[in-house]
N, C-alpha and C. Protein backbone atom coordinates (compact mmCIF):
# COMPACT_ATOMS: atom_id res chain seq x y z
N UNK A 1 -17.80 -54.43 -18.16
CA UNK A 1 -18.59 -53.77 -17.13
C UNK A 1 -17.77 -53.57 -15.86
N UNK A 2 -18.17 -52.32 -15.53
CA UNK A 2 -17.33 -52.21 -13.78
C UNK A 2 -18.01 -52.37 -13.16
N UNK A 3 -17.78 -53.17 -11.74
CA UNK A 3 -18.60 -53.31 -10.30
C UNK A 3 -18.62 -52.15 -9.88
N UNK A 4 -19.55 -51.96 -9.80
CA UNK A 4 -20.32 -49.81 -8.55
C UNK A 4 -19.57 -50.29 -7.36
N UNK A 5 -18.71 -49.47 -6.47
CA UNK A 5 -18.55 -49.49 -5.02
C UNK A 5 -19.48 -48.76 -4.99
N UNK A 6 -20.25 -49.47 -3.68
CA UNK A 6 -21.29 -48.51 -3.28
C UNK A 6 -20.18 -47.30 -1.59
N UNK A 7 -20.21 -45.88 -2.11
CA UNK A 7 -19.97 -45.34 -1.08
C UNK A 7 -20.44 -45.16 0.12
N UNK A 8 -19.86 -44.95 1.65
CA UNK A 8 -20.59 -45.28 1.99
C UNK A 8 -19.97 -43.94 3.29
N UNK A 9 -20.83 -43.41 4.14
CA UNK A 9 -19.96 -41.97 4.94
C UNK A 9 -19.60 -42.77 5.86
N UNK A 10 -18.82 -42.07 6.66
CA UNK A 10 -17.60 -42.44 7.72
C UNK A 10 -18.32 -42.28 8.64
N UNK A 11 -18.35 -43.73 9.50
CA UNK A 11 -19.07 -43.82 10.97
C UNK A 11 -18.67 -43.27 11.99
N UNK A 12 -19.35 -42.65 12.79
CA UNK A 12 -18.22 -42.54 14.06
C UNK A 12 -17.82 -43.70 14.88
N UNK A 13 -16.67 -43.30 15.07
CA UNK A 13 -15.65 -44.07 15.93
C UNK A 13 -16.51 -44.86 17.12
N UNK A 14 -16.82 -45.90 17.52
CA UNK A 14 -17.12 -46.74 18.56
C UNK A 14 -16.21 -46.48 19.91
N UNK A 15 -16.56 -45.56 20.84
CA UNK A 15 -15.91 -45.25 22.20
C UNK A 15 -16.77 -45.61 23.05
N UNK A 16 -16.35 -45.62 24.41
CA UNK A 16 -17.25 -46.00 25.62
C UNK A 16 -17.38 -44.53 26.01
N UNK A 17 -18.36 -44.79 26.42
CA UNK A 17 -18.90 -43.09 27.46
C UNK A 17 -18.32 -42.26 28.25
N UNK A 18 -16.64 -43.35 28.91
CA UNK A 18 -15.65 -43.13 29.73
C UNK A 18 -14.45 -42.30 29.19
N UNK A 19 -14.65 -42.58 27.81
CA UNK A 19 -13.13 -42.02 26.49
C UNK A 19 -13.81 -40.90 25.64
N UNK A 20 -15.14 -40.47 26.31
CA UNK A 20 -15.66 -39.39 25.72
C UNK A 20 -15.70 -37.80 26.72
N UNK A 21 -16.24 -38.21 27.67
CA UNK A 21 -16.99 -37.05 28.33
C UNK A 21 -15.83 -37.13 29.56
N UNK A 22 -15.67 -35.95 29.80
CA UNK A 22 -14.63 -36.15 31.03
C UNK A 22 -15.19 -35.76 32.57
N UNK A 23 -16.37 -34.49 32.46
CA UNK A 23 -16.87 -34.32 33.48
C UNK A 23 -18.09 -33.44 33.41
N UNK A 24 -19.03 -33.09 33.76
CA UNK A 24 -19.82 -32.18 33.56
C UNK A 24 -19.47 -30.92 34.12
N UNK A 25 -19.35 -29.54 33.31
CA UNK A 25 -18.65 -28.34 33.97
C UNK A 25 -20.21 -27.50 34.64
N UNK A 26 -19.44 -27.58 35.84
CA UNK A 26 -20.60 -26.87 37.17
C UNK A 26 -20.25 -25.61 37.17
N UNK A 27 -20.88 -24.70 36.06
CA UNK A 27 -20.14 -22.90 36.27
C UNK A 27 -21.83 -22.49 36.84
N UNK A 28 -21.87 -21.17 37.26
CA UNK A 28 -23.04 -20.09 37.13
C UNK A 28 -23.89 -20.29 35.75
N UNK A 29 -22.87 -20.16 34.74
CA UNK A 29 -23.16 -19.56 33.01
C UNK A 29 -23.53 -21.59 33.11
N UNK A 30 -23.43 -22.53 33.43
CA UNK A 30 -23.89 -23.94 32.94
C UNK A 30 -25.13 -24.19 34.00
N UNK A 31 -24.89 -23.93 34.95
CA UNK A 31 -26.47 -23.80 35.40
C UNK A 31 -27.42 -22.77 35.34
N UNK A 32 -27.68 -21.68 34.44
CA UNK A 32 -28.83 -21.18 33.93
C UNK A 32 -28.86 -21.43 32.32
N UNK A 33 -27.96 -22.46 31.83
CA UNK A 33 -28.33 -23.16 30.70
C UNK A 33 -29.12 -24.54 30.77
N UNK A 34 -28.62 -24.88 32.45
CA UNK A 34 -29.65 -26.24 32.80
C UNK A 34 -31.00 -25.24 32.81
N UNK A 35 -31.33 -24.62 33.30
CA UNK A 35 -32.49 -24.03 33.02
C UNK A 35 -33.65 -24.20 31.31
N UNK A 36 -32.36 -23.81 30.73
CA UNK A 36 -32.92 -23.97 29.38
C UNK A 36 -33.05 -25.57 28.78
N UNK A 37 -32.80 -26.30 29.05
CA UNK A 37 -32.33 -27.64 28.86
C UNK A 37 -31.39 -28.28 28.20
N UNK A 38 -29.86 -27.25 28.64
CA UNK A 38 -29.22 -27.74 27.80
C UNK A 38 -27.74 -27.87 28.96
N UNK A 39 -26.81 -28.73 28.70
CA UNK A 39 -26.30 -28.96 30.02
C UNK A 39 -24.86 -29.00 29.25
N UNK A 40 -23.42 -28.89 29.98
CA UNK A 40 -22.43 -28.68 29.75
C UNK A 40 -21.12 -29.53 30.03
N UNK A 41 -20.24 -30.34 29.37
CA UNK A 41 -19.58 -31.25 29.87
C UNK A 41 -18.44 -31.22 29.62
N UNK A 42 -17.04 -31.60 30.23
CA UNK A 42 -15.80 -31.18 29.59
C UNK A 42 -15.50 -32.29 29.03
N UNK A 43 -14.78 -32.31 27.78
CA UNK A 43 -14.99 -33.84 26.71
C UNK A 43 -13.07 -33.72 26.13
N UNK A 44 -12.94 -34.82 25.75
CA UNK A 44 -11.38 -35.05 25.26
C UNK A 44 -11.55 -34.49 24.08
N UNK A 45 -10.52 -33.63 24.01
CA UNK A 45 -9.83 -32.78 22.37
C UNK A 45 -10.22 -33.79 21.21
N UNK A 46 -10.31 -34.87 21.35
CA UNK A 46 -10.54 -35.81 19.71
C UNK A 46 -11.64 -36.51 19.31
N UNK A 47 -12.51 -35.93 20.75
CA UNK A 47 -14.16 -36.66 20.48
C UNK A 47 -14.63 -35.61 19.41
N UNK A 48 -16.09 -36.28 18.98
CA UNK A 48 -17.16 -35.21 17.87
C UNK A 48 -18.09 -34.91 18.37
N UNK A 49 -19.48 -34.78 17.68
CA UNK A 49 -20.41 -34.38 18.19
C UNK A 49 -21.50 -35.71 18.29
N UNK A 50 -20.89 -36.53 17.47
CA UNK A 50 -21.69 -38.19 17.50
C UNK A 50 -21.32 -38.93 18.47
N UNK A 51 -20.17 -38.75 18.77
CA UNK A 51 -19.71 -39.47 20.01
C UNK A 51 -20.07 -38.95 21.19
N UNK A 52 -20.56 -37.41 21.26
CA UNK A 52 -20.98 -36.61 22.34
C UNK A 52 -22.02 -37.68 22.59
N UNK A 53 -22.90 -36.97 21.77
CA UNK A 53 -24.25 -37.17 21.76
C UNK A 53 -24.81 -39.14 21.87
N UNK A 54 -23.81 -39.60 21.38
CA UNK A 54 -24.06 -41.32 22.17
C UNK A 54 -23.53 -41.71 23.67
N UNK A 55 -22.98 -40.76 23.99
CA UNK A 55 -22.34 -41.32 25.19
C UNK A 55 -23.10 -40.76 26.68
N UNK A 56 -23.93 -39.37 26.28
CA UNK A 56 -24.78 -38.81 26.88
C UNK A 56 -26.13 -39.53 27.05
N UNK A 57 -26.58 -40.09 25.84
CA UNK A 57 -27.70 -40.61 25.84
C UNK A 57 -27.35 -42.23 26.85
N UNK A 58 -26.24 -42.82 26.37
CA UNK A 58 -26.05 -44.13 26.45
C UNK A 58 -25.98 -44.05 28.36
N UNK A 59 -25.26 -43.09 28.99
CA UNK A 59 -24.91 -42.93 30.16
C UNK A 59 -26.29 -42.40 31.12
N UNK A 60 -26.60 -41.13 30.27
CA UNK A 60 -28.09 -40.71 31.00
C UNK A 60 -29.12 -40.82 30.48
N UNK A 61 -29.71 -42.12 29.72
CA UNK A 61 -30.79 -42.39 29.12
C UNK A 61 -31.58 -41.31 29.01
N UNK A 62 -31.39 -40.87 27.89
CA UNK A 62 -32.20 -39.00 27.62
C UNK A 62 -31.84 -39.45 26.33
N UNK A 63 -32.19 -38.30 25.79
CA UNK A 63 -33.07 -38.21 24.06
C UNK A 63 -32.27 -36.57 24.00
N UNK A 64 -31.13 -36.62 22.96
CA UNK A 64 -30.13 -35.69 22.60
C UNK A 64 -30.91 -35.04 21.98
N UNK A 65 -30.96 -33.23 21.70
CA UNK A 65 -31.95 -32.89 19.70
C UNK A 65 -30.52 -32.34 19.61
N UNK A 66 -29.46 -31.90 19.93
CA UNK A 66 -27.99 -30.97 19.22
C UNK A 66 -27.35 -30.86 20.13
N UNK A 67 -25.40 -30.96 19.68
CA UNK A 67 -24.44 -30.57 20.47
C UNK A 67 -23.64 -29.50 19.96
N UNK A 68 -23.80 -28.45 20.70
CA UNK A 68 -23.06 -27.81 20.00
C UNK A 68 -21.35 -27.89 20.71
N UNK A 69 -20.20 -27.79 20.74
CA UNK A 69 -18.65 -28.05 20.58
C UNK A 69 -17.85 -26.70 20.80
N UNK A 70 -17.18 -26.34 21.87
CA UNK A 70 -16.63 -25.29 22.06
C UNK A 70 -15.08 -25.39 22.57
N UNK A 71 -13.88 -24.84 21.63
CA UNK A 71 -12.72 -24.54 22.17
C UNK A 71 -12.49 -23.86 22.56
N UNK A 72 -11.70 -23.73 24.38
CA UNK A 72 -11.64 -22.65 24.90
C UNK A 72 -9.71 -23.14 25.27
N UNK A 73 -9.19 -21.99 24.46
CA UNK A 73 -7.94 -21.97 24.49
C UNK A 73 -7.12 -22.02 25.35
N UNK A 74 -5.46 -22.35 25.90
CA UNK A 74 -5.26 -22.03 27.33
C UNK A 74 -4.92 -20.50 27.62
N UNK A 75 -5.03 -20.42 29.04
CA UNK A 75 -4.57 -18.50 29.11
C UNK A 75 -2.65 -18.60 29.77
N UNK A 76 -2.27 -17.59 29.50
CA UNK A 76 -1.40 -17.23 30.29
C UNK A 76 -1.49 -16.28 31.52
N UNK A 77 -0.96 -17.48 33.14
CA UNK A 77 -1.38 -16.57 34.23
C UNK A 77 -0.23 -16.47 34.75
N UNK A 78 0.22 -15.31 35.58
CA UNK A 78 1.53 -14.90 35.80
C UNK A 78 0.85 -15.06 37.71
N UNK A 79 2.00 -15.92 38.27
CA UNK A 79 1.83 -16.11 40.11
C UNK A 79 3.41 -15.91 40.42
N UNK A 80 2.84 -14.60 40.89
CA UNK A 80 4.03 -13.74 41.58
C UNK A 80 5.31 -13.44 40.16
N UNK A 81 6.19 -14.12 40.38
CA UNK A 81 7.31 -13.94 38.74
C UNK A 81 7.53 -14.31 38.02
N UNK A 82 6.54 -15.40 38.00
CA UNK A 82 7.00 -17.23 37.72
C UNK A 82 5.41 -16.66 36.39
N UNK A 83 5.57 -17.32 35.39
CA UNK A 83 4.15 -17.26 34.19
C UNK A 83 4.50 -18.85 34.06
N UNK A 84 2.62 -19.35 33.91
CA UNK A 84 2.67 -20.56 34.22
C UNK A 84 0.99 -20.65 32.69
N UNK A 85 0.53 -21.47 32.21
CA UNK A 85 -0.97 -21.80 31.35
C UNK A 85 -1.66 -22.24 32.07
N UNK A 86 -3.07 -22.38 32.06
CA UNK A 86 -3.98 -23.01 31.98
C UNK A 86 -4.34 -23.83 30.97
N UNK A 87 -5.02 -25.27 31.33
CA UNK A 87 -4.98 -26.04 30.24
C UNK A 87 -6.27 -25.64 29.48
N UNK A 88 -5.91 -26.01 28.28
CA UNK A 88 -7.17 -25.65 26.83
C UNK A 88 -8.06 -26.59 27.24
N UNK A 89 -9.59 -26.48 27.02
CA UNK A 89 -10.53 -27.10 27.48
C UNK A 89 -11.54 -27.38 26.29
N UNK A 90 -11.93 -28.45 25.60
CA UNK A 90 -12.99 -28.71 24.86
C UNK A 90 -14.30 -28.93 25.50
N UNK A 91 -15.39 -28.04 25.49
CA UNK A 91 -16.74 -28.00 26.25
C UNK A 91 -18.00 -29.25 24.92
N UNK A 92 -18.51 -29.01 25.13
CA UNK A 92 -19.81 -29.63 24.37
C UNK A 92 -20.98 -28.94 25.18
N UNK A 93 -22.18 -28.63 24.55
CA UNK A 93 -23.19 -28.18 25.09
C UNK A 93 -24.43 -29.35 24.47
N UNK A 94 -25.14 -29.56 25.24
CA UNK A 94 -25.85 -30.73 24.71
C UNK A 94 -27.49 -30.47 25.04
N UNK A 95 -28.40 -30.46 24.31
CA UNK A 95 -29.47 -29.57 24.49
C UNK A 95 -30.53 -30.71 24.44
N UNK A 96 -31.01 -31.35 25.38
CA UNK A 96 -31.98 -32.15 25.68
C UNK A 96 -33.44 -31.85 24.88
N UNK A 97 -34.70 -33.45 24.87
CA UNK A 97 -35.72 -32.94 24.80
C UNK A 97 -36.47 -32.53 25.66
N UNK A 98 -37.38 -31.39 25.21
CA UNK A 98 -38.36 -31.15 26.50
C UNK A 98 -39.22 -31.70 27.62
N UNK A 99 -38.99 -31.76 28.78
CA UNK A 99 -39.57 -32.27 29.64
C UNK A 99 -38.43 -33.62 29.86
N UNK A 100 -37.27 -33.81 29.73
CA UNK A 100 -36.35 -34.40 30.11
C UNK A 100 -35.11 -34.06 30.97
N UNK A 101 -34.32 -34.23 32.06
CA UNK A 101 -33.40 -33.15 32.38
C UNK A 101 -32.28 -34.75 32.99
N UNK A 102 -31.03 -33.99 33.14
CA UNK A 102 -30.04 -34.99 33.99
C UNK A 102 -29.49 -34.22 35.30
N UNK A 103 -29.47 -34.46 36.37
CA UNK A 103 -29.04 -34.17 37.81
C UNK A 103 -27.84 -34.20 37.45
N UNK A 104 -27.21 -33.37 37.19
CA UNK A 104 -25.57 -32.86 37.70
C UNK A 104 -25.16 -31.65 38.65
N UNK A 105 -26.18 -31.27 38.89
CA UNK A 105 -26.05 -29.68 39.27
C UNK A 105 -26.22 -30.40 40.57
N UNK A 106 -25.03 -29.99 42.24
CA UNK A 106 -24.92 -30.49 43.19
C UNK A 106 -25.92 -29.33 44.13
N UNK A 107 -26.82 -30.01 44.89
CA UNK A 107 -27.71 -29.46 45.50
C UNK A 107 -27.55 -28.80 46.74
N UNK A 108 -28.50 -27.72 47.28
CA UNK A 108 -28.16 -27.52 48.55
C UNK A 108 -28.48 -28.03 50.07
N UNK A 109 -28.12 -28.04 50.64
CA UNK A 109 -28.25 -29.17 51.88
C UNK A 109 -29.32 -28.34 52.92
């Protein structure tokens, strides 16, 4: 007789909230998505969407329903003669439940 390994799927990685999310991105286009309830954060190239989504909840006690994950490539910008990049940016979009929201959006005085 053979012993069954029971299989078992690949956990996500155990990170702190600090080695995930790098900042919340404050554009026009991310605050009329706070509108919708879904908010925008700039995250390290090697996080997922499980690690998004625990480090959001764990940091802003809120209730995740989907992240969606966006690569935005670097550009080439030319200042004066000299061509120089912009760095590539990994976004996450993270879409709260209803009637829940997180204050990132800096207010007016």
């Amino acid at each position: 007789m053979e012993a069954k390994k029971e299989e078992q799927a690949p956990k996500a990685l155990e990170v702190s909230a600090e080695g995930v999310l790098r900042r919340p991105r404050v554009t026009e286009k991310a605050s009329t998505a706070a509108e919708r309830n879904e908010y925008v954060f700039e995250v390290y190239p090697e996080t997922n969407k499980i690690q998004v989504k625990n480090a959001v909840e764990k940091t802003y006690k809120v209730n995740v329903l989907n992240v969606n994950m966006v690569n935005l490539p670097s550009k080439v910008k030319r200042i004066g003669k000299r061509l120089g990049k912009t760095a590539a940016v990994r976004k996450a979009i993270v879409r709260l439940e209803k009637g829940q929201s997180i204050d990132i959006m800096p207010r007016k005085p």
